[in-house]
Structures are given as structure tokens and as C-alpha cells.
PDB file of N, CA and C in Angstrom:
ATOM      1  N   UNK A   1       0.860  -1.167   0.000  1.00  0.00           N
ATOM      2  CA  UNK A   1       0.000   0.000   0.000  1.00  0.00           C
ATOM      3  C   UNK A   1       0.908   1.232   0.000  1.00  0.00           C
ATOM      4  N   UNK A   2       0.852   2.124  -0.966  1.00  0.00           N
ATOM      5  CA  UNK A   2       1.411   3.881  -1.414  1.00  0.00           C
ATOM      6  C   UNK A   2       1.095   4.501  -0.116  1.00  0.00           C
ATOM      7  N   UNK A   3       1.874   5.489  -0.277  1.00  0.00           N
ATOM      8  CA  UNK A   3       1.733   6.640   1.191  1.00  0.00           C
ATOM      9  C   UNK A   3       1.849   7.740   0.313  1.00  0.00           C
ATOM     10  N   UNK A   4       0.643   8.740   1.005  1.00  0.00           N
ATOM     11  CA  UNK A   4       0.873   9.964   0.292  1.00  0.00           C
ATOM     12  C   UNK A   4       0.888  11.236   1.316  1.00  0.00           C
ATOM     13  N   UNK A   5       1.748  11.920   1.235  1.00  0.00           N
ATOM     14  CA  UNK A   5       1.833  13.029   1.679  1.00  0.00           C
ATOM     15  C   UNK A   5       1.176  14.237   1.589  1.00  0.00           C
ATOM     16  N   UNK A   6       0.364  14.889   3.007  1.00  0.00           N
ATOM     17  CA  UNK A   6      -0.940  15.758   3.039  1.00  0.00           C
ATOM     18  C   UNK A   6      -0.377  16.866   4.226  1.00  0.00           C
ATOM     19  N   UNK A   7      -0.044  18.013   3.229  1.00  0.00           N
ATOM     20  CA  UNK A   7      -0.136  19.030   4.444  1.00  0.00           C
ATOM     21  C   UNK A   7      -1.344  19.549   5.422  1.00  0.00           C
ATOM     22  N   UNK A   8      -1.014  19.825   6.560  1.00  0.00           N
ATOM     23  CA  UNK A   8      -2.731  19.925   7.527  1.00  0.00           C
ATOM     24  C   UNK A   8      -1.920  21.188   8.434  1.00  0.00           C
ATOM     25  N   UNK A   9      -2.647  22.387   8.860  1.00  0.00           N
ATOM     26  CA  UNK A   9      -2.261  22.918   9.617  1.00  0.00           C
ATOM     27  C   UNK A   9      -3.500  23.242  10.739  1.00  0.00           C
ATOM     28  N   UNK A  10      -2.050  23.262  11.545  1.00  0.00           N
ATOM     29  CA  UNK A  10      -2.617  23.303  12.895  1.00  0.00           C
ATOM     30  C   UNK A  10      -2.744  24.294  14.332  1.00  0.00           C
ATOM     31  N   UNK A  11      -3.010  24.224  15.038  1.00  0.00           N
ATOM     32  CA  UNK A  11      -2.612  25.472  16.392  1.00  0.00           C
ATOM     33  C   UNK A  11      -1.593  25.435  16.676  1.00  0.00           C
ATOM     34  N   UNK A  12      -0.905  26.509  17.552  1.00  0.00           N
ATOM     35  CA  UNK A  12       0.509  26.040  17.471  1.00  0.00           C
ATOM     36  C   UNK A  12       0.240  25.028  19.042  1.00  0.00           C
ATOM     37  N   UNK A  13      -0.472  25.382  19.725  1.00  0.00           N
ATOM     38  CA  UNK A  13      -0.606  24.764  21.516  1.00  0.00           C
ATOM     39  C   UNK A  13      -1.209  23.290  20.631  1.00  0.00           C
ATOM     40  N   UNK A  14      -2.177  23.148  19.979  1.00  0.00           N
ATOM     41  CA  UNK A  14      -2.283  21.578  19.528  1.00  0.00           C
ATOM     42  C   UNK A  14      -1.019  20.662  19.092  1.00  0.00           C
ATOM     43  N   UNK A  15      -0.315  21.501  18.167  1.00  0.00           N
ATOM     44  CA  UNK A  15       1.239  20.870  17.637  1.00  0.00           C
ATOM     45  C   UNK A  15       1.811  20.491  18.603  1.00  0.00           C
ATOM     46  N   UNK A  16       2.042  21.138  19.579  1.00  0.00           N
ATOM     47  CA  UNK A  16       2.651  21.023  20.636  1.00  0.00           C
ATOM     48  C   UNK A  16       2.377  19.913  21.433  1.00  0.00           C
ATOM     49  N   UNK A  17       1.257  19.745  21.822  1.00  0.00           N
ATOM     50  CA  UNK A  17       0.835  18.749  22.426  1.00  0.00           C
ATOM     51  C   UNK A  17       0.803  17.321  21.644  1.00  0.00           C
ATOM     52  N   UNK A  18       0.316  17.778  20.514  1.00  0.00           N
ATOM     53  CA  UNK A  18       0.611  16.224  19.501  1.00  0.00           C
ATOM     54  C   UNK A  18       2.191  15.878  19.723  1.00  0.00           C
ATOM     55  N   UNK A  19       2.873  16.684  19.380  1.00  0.00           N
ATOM     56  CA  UNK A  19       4.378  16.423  19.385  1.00  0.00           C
ATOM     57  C   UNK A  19       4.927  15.894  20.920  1.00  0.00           C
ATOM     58  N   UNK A  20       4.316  16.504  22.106  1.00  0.00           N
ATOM     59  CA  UNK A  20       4.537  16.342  23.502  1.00  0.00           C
ATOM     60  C   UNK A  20       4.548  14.885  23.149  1.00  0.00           C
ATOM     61  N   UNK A  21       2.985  14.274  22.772  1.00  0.00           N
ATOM     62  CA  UNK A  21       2.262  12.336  23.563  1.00  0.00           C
ATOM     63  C   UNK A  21       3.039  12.017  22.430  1.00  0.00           C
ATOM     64  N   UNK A  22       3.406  12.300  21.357  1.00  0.00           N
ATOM     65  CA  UNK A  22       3.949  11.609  20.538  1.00  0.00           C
ATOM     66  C   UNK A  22       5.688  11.116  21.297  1.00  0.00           C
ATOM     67  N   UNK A  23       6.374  12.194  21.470  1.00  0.00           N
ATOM     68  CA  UNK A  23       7.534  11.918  21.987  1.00  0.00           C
ATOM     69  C   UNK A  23       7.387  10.825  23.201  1.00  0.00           C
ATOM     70  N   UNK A  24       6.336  11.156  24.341  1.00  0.00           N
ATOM     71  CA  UNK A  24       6.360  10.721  25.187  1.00  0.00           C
ATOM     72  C   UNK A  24       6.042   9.109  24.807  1.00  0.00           C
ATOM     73  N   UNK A  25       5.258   8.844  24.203  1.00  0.00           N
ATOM     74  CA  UNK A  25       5.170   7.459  23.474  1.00  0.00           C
ATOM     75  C   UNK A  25       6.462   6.975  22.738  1.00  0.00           C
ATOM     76  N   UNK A  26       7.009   7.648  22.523  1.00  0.00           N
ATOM     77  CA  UNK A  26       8.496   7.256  21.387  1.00  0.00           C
ATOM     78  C   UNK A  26       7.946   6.984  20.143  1.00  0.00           C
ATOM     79  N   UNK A  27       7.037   7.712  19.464  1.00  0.00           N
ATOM     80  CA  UNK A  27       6.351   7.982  18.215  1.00  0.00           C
ATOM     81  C   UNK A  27       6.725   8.982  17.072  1.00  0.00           C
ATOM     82  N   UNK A  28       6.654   8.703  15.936  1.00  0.00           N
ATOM     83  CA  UNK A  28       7.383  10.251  15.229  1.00  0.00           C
ATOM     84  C   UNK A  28       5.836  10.695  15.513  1.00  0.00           C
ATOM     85  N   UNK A  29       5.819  12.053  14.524  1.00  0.00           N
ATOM     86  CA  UNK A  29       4.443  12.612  14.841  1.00  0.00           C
ATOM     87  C   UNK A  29       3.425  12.041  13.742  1.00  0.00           C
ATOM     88  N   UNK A  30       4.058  11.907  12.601  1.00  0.00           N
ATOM     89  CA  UNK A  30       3.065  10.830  11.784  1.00  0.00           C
ATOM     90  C   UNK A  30       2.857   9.843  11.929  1.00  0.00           C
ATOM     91  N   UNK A  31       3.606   9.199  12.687  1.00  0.00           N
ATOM     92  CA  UNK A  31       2.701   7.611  13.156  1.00  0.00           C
ATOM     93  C   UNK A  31       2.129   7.922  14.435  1.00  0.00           C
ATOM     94  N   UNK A  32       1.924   8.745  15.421  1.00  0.00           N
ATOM     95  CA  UNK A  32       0.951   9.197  16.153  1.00  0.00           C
ATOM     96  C   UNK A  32      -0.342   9.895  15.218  1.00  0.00           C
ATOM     97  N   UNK A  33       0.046  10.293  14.232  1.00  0.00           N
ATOM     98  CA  UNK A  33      -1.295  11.251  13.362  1.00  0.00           C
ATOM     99  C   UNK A  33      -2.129   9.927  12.945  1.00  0.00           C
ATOM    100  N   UNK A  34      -1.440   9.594  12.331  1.00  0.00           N
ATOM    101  CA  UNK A  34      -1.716   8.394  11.336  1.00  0.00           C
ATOM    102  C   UNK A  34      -2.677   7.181  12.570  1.00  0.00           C
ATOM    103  N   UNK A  35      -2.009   6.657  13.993  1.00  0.00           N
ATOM    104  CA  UNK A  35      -3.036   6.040  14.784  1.00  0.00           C
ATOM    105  C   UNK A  35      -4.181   6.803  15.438  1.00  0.00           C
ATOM    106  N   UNK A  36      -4.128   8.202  15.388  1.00  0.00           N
ATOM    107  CA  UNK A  36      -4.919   8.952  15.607  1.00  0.00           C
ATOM    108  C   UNK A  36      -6.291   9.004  14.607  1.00  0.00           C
ATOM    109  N   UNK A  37      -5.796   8.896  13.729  1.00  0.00           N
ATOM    110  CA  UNK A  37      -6.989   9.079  12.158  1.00  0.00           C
ATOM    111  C   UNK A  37      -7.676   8.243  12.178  1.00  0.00           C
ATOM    112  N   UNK A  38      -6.560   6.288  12.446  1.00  0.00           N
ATOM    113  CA  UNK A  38      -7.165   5.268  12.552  1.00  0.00           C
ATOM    114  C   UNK A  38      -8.770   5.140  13.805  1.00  0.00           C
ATOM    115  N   UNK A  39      -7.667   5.737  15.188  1.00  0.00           N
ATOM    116  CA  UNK A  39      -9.066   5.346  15.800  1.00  0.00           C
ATOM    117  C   UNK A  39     -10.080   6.201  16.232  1.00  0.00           C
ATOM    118  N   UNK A  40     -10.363   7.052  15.241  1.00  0.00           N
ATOM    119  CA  UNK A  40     -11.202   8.015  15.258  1.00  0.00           C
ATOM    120  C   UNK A  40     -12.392   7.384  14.182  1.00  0.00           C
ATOM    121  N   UNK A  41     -11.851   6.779  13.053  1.00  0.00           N
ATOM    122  CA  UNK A  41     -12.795   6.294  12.133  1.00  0.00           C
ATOM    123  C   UNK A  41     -12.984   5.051  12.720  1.00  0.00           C
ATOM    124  N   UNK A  42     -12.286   4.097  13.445  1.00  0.00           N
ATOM    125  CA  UNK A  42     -13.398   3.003  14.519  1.00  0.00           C
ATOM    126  C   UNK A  42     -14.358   3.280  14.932  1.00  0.00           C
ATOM    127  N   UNK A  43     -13.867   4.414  15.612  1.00  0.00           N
ATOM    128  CA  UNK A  43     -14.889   5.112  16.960  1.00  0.00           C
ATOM    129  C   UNK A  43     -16.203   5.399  16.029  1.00  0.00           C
ATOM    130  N   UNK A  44     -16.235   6.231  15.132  1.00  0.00           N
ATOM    131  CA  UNK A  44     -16.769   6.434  13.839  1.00  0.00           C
ATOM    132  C   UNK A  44     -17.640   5.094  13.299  1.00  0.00           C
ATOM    133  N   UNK A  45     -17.473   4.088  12.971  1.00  0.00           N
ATOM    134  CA  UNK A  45     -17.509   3.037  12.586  1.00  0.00           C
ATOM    135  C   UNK A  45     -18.484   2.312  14.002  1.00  0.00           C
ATOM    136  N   UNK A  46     -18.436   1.867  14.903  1.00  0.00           N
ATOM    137  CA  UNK A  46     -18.277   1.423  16.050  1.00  0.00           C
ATOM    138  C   UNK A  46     -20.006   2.046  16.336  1.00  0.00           C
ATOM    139  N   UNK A  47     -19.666   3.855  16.591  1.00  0.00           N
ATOM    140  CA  UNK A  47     -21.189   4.714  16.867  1.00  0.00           C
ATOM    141  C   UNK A  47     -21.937   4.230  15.889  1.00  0.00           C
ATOM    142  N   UNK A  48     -21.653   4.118  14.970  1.00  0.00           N
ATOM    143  CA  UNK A  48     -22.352   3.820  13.454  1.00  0.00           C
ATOM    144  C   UNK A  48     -23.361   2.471  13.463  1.00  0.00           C
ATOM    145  N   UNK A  49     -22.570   1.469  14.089  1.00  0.00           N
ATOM    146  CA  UNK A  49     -23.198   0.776  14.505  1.00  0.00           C
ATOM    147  C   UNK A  49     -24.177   0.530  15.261  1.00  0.00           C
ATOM    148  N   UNK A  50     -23.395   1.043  16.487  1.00  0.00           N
ATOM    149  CA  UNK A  50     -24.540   1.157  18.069  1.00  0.00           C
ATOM    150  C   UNK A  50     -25.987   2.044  17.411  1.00  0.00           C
ATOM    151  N   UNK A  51     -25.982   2.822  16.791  1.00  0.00           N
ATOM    152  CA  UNK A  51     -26.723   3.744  16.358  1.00  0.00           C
ATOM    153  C   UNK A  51     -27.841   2.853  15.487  1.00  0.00           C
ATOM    154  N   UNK A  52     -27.169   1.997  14.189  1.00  0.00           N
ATOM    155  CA  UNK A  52     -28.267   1.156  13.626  1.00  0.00           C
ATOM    156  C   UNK A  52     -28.442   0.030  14.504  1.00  0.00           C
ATOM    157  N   UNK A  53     -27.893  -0.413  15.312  1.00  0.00           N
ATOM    158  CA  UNK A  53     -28.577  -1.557  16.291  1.00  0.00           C
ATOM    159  C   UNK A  53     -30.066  -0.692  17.083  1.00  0.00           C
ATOM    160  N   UNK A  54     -29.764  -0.061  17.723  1.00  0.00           N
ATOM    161  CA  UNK A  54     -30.952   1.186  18.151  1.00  0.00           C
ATOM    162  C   UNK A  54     -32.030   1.494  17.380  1.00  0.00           C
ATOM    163  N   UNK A  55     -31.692   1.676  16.161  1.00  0.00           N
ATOM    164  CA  UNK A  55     -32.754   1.951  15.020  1.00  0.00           C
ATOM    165  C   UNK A  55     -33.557   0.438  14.984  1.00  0.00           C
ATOM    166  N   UNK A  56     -32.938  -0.332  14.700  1.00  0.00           N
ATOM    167  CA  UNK A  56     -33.308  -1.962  14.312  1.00  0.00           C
ATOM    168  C   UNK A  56     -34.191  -2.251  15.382  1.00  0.00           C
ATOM    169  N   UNK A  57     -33.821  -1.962  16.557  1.00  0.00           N
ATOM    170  CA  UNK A  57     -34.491  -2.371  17.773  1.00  0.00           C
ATOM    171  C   UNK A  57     -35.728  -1.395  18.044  1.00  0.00           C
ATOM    172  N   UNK A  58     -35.547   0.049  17.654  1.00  0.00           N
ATOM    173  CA  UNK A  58     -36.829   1.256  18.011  1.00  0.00           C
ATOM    174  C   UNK A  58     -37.782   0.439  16.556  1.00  0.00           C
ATOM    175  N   UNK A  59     -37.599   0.173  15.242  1.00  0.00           N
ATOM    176  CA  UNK A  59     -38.168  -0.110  14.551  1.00  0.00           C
ATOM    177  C   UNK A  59     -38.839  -1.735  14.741  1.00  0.00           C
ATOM    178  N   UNK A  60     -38.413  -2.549  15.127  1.00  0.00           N
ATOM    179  CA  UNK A  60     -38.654  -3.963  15.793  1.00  0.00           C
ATOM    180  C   UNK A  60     -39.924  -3.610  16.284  1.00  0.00           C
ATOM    181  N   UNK A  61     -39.763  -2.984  17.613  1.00  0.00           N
ATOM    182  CA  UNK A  61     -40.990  -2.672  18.282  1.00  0.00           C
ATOM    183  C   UNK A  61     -42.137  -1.205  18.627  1.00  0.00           C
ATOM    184  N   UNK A  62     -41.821  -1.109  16.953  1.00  0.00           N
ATOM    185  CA  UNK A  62     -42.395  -0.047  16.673  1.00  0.00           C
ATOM    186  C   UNK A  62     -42.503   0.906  17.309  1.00  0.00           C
ATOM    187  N   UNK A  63     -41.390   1.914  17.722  1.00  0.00           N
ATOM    188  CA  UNK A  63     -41.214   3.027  18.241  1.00  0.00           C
ATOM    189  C   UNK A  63     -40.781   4.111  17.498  1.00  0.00           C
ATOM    190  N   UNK A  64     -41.605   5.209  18.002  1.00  0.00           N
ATOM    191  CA  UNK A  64     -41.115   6.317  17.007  1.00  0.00           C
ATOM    192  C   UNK A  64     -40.370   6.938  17.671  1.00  0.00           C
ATOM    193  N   UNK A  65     -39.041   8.075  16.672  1.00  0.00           N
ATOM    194  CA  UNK A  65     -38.820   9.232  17.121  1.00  0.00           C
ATOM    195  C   UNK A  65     -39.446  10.032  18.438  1.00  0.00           C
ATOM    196  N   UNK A  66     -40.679  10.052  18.272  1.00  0.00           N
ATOM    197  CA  UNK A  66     -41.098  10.734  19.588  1.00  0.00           C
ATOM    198  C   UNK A  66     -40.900  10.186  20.543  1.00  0.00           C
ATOM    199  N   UNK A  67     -41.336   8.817  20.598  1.00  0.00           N
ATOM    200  CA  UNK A  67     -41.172   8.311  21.428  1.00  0.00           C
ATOM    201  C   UNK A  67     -39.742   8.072  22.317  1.00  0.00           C
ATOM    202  N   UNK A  68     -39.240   7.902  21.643  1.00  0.00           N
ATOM    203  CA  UNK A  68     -37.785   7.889  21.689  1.00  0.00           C
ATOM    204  C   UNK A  68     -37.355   9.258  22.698  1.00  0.00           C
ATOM    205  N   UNK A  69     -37.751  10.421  22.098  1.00  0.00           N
ATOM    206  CA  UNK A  69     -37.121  11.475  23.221  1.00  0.00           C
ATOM    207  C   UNK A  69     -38.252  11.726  24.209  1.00  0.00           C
ATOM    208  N   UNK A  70     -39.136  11.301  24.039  1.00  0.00           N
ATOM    209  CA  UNK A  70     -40.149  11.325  25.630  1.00  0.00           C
ATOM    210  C   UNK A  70     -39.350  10.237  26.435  1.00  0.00           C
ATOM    211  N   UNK A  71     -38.984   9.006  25.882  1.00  0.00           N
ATOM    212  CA  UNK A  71     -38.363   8.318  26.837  1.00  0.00           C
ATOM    213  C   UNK A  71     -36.815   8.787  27.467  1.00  0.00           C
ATOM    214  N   UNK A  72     -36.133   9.512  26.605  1.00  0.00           N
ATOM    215  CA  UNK A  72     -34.902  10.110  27.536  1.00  0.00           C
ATOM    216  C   UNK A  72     -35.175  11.432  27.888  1.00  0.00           C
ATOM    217  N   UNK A  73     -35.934  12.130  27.691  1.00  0.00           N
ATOM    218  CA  UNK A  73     -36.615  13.474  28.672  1.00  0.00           C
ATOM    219  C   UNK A  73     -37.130  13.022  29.852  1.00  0.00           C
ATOM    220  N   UNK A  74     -37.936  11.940  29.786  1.00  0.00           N
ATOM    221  CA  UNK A  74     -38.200  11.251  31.051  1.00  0.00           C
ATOM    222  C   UNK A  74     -37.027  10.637  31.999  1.00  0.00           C
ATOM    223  N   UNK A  75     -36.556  10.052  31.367  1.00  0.00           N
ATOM    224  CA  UNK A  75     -35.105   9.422  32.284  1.00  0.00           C
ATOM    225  C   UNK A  75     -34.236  10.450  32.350  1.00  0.00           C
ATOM    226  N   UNK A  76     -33.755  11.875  31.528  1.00  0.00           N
ATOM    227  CA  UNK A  76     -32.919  12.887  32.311  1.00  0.00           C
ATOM    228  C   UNK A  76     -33.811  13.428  33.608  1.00  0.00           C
ATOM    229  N   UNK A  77     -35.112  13.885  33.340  1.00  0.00           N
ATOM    230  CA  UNK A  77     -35.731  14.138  34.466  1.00  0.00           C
ATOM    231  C   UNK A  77     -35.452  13.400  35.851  1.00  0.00           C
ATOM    232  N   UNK A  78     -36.113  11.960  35.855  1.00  0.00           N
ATOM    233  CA  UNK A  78     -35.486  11.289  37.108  1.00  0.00           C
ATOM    234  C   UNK A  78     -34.056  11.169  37.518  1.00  0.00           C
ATOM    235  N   UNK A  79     -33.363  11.543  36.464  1.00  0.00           N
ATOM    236  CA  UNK A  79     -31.826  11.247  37.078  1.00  0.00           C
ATOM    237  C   UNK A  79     -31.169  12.448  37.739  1.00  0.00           C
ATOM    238  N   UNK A  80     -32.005  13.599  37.241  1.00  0.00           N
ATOM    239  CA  UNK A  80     -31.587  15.184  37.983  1.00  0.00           C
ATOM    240  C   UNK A  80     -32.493  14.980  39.420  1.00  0.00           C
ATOM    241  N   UNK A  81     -33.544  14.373  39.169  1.00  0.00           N
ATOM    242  CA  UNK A  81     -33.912  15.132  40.600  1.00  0.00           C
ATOM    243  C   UNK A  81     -33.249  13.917  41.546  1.00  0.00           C
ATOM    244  N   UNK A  82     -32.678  12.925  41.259  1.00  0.00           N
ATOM    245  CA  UNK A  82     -31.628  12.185  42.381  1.00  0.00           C
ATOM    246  C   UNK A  82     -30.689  13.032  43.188  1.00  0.00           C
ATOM    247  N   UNK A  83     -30.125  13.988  41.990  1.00  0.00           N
ATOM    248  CA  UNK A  83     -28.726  14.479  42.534  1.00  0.00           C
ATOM    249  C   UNK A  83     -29.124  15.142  43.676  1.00  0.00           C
TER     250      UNK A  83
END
């Protein structure tokens, strides 16, 4: 697999810090960028999922949208008035 080279600019306090965990890992900064990209599009990938499992399951048992945020308006409600 080719590698291609992509300029990206950045903050200078972000650079910094990329460059900081990178060193501190013993990483250049492109193979910290580069596992960075990777597990962002998992994570990506992953929600993507959880998200159509949810759908599959609100549609299964026929639940709508509405329903859906009456049921977590209801459950933020009870969970504030715990605190």
C-alpha cells in the first residue's frame, strides 16, 4: 500500500501537544497522526453501529422518534432530581 503526503495545519498549543504524547510514546508525529486518524474512524464506525442496532431495535418494536425522546426526557428528568 502507497503513502501519500498531506499538508494539515494546525494550532501552534495543539502541535505542541501532539508532538509532547507523541515523543512521550516514542512515536514520530506521523505515526501518532496516522493512529490517531485510525481510531477516530473506529470510533466512527463502532457509533455507526450502536446507532443502527438502536434503530433496528426502536423499529422492531415499533417506536417512534417521539417516542424515543419522551423516553430520555423522562429518564434525564429522574436522574436530575436524584442528585
Amino acid at each position: 500500500m502507497g503513502t501519500k503526503t498531506v499538508n494539515i495545519a494546525f494550532q501552534e498549543s495543539l502541535l505542541r501537544e501532539i508532538d509532547r504524547v507523541a515523543k512521550m510514546e516514542s512515536r514520530s508525529r506521523s505515526e501518532f497522526l496516522r493512529e490517531a486518524a485510525r481510531a477516530y474512524i473506529e470510533r466512527k464506525k463502532r457509533w455507526a453501529s450502536v446507532f443502527a442496532m438502536g434503530r433496528e431495535i426502536a423499529r422492531s418494536k415499533g417506536l417512534t422518534p417521539e417516542d424515543i425522546a419522551t423516553e430520555i426526557k423522562a429518564y434525564r428528568r429522574a436522574r436530575g432530581s436524584r442528585r
